[in-house]
N, C-alpha and C. Protein backbone atom coordinates (compact mmCIF):
# COMPACT_ATOMS: atom_id res chain seq x y z
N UNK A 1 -1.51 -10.86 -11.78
CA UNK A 1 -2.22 -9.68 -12.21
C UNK A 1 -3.42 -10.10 -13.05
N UNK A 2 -4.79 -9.43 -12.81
CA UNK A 2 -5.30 -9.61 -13.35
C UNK A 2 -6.05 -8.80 -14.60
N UNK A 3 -5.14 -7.65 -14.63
CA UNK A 3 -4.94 -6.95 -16.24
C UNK A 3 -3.26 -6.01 -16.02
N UNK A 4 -3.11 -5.64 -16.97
CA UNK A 4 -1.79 -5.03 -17.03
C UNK A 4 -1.74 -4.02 -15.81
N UNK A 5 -2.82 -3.48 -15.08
CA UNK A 5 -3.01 -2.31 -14.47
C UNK A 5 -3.60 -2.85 -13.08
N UNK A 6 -3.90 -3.99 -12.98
CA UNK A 6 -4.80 -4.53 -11.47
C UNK A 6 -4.25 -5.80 -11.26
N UNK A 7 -5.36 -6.48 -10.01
CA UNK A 7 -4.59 -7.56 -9.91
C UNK A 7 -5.27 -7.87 -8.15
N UNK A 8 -4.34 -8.91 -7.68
CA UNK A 8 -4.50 -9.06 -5.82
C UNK A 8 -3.74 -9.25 -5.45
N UNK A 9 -2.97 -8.86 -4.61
CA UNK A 9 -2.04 -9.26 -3.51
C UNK A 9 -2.44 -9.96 -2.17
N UNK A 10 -1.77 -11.17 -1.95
CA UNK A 10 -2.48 -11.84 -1.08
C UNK A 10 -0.83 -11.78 -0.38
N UNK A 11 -1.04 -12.33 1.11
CA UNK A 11 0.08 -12.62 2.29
C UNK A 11 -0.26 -13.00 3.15
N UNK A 12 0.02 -13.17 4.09
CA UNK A 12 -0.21 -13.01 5.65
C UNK A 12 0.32 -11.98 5.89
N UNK A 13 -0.64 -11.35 7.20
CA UNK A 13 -0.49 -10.19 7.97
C UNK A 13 -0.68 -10.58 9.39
N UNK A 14 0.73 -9.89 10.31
CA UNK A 14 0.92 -10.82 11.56
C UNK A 14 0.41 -8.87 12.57
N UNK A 15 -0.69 -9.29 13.29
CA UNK A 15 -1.16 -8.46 14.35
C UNK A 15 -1.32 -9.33 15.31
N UNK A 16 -0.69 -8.57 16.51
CA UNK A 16 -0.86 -8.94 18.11
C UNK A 16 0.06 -10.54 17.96
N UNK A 17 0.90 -10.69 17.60
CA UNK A 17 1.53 -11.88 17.44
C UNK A 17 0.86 -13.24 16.24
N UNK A 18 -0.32 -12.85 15.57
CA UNK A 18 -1.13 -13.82 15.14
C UNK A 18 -1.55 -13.60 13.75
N UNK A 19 -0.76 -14.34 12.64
CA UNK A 19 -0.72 -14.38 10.93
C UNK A 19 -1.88 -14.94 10.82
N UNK A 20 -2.47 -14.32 9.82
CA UNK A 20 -3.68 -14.92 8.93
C UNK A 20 -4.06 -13.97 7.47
N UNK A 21 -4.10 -14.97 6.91
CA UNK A 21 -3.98 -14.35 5.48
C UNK A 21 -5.15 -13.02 5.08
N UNK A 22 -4.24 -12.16 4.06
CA UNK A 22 -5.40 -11.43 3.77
C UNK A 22 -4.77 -11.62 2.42
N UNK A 23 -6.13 -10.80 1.21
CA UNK A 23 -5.82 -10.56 0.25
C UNK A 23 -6.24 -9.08 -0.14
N UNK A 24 -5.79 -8.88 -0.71
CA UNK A 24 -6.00 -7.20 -1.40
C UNK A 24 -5.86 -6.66 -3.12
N UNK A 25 -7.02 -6.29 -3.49
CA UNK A 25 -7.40 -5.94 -4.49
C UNK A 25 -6.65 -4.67 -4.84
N UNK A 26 -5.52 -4.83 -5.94
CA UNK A 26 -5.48 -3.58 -6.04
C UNK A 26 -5.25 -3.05 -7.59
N UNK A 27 -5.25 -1.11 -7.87
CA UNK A 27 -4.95 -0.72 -9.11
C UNK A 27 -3.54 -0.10 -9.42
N UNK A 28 -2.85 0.28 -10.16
CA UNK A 28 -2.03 1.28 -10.92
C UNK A 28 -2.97 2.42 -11.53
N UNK A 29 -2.58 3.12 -10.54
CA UNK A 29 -3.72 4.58 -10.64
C UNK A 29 -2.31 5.67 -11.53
N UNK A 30 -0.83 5.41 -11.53
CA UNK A 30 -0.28 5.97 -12.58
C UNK A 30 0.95 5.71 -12.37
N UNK A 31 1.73 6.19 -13.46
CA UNK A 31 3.10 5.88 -14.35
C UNK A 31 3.32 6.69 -14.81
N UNK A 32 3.95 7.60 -14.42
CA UNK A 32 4.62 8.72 -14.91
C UNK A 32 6.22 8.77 -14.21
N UNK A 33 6.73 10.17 -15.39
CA UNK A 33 8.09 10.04 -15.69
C UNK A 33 8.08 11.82 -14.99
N UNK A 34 8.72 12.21 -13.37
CA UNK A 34 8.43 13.43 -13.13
C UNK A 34 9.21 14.09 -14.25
N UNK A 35 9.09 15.35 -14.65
CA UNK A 35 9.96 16.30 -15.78
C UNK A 35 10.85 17.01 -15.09
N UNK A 36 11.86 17.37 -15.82
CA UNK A 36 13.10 17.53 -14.96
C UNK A 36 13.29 19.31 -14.53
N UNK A 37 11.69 19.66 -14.68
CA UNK A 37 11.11 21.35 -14.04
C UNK A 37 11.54 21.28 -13.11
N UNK A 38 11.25 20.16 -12.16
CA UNK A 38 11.00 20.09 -10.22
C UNK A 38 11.64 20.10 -9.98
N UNK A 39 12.58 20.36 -9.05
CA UNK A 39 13.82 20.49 -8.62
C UNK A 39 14.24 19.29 -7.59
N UNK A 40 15.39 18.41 -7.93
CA UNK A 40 15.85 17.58 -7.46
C UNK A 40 14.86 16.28 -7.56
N UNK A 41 14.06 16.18 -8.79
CA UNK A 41 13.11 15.31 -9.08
C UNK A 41 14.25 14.44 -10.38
N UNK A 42 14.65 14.94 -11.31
CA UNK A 42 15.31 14.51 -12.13
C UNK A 42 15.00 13.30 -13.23
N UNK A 43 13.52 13.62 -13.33
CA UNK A 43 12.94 12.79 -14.57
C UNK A 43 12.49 11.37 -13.85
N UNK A 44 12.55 11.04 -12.62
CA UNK A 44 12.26 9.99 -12.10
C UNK A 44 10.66 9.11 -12.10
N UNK A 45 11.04 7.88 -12.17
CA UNK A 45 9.41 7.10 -12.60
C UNK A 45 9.23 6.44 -11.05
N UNK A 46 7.65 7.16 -11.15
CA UNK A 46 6.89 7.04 -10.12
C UNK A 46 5.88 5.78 -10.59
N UNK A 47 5.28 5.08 -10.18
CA UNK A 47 4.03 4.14 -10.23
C UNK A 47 3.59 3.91 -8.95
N UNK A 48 2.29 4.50 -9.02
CA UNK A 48 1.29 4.85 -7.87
C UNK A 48 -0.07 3.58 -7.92
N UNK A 49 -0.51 3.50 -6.82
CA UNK A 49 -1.25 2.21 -6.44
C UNK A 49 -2.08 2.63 -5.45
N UNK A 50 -3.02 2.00 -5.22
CA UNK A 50 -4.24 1.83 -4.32
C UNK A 50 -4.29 0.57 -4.11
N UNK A 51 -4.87 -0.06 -3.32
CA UNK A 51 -5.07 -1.06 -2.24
C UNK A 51 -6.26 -1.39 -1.45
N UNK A 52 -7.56 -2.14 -1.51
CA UNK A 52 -8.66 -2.54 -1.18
C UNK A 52 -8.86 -3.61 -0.29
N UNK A 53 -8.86 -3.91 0.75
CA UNK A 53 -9.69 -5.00 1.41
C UNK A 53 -10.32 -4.73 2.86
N UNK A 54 -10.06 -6.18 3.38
CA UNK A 54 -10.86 -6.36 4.48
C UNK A 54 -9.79 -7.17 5.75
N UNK A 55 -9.63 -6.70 6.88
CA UNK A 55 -9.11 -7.57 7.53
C UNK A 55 -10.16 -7.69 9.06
N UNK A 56 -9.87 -9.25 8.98
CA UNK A 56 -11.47 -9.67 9.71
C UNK A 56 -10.60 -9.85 11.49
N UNK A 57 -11.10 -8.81 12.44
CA UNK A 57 -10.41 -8.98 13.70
C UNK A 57 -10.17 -10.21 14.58
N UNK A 58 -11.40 -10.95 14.60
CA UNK A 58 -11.34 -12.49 14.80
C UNK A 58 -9.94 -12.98 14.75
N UNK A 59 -9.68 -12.98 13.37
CA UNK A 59 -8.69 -13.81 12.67
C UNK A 59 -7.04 -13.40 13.63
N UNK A 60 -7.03 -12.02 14.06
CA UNK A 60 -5.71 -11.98 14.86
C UNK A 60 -6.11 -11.78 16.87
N UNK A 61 -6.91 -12.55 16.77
CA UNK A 61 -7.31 -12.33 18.48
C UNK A 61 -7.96 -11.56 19.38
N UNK A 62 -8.05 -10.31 18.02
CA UNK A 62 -8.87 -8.86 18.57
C UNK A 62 -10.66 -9.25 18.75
N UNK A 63 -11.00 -9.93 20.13
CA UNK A 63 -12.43 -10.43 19.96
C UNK A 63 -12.99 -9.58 21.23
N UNK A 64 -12.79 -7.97 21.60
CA UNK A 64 -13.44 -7.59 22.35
C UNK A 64 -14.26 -6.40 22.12
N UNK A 65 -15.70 -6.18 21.59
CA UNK A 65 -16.10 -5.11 20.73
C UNK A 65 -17.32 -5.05 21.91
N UNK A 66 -17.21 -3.51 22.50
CA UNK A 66 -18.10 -3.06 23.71
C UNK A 66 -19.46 -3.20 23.80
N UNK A 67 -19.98 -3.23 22.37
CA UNK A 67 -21.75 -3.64 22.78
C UNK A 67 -22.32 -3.99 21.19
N UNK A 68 -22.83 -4.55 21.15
CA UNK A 68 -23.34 -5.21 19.91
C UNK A 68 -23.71 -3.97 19.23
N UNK A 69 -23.43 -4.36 17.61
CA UNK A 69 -23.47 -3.20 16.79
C UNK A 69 -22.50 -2.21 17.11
N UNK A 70 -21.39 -2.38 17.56
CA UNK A 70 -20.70 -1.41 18.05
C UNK A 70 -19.80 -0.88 16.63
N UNK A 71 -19.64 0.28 16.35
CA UNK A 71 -18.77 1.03 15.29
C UNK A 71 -17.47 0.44 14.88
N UNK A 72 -17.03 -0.12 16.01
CA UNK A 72 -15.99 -1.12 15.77
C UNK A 72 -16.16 -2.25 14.64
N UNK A 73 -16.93 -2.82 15.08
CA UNK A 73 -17.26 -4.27 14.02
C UNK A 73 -16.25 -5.12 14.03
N UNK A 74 -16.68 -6.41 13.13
CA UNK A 74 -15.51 -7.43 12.99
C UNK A 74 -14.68 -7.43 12.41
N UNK A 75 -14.86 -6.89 11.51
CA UNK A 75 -13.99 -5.99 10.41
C UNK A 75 -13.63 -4.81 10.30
N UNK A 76 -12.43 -4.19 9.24
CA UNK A 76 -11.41 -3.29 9.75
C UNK A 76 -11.42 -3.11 7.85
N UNK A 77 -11.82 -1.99 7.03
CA UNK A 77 -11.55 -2.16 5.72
C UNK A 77 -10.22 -1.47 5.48
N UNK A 78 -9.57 -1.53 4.93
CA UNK A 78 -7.99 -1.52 4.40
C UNK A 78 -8.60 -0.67 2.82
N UNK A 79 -7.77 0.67 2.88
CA UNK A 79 -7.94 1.53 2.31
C UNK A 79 -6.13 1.78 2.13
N UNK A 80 -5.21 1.71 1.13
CA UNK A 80 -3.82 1.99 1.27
C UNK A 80 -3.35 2.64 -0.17
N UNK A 81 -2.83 3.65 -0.30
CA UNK A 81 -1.95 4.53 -1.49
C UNK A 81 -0.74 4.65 -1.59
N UNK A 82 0.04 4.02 -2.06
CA UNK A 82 1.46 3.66 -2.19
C UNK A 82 2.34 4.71 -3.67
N UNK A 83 3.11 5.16 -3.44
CA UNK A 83 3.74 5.27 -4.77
C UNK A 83 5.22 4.32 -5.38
N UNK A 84 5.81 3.59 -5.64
CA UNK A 84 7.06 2.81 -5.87
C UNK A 84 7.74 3.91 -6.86
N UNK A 85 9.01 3.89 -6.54
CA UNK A 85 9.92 5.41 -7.09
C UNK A 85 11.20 4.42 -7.31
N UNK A 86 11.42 4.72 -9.24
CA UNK A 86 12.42 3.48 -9.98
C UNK A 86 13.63 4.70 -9.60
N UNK A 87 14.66 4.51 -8.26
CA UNK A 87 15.87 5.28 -8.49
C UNK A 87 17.21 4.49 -8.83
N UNK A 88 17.13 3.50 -9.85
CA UNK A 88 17.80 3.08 -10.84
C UNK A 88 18.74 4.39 -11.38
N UNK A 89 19.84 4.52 -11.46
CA UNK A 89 20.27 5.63 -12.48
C UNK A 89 20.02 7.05 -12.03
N UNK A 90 19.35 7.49 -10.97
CA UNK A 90 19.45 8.75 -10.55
C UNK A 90 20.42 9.22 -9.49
N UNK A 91 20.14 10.78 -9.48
CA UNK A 91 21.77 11.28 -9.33
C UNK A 91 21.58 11.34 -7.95
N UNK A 92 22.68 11.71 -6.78
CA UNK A 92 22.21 11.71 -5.48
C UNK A 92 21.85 13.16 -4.99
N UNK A 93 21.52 14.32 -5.71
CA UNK A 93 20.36 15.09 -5.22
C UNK A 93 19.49 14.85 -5.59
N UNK A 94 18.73 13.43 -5.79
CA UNK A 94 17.31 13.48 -6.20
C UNK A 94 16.77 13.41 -4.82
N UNK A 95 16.01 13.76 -4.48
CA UNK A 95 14.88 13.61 -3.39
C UNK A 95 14.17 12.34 -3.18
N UNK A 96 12.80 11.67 -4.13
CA UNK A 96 12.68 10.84 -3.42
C UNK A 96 13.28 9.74 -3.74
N UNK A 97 14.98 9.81 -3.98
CA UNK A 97 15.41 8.79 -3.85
C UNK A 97 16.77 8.65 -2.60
N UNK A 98 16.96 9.75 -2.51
CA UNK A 98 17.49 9.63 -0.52
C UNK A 98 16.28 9.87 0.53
N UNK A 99 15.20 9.86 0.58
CA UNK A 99 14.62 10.19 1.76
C UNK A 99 15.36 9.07 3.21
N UNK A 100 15.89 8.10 2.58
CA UNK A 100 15.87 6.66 3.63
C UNK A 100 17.60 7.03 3.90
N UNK A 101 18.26 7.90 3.42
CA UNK A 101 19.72 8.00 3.76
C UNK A 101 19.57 8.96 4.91
């Protein structure tokens, strides 16, 4: 991390059979504790994220773009909004912590 709140995530990312690393810039856009108003929310901590880069098509085999300058391009920008939901300790009518049951 490169402050308490940002940072990069780097990996490989495997398209069309073919890994090549990307990295991704990202923030903690929030941290909150839902209030136990919402129904079947039950005070649960959310931490929400955004996600920035670039993944270059080359790199996984995708080399067929219909006419020069084409809208396509070589690149593909990576735009992603995540929320991570702590269901540590919550009850089982919470919501988003069965969606996957």
């Amino acid at each position: 991390m490169l402050t308490p709140t940002s940072g990069k995530l780097t990996g490989d990312l495997t398209m069309r059979g073919q890994a090549a690393p990307v990295t991704l810039d990202f923030t903690m856009v929030r941290d909150r504790v839902y209030p136990d108003f919402i129904p079947n929310y039950d005070e649960v901590r959310v931490v929400g994220f955004e996600a920035t880069g670039e993944i270059l098509r080359l790199d996984h085999g995708i080399d067929f773009i219909a006419f020069l300058d084409s809208p396509t391009g070589l690149s593909v920008d990576v735009d992603l909004h995540f929320d991570l939901v702590q269901c540590e300790g919550a009850t089982e009518n919470n919501i988003p912590c069965t969606w996957d049951r």
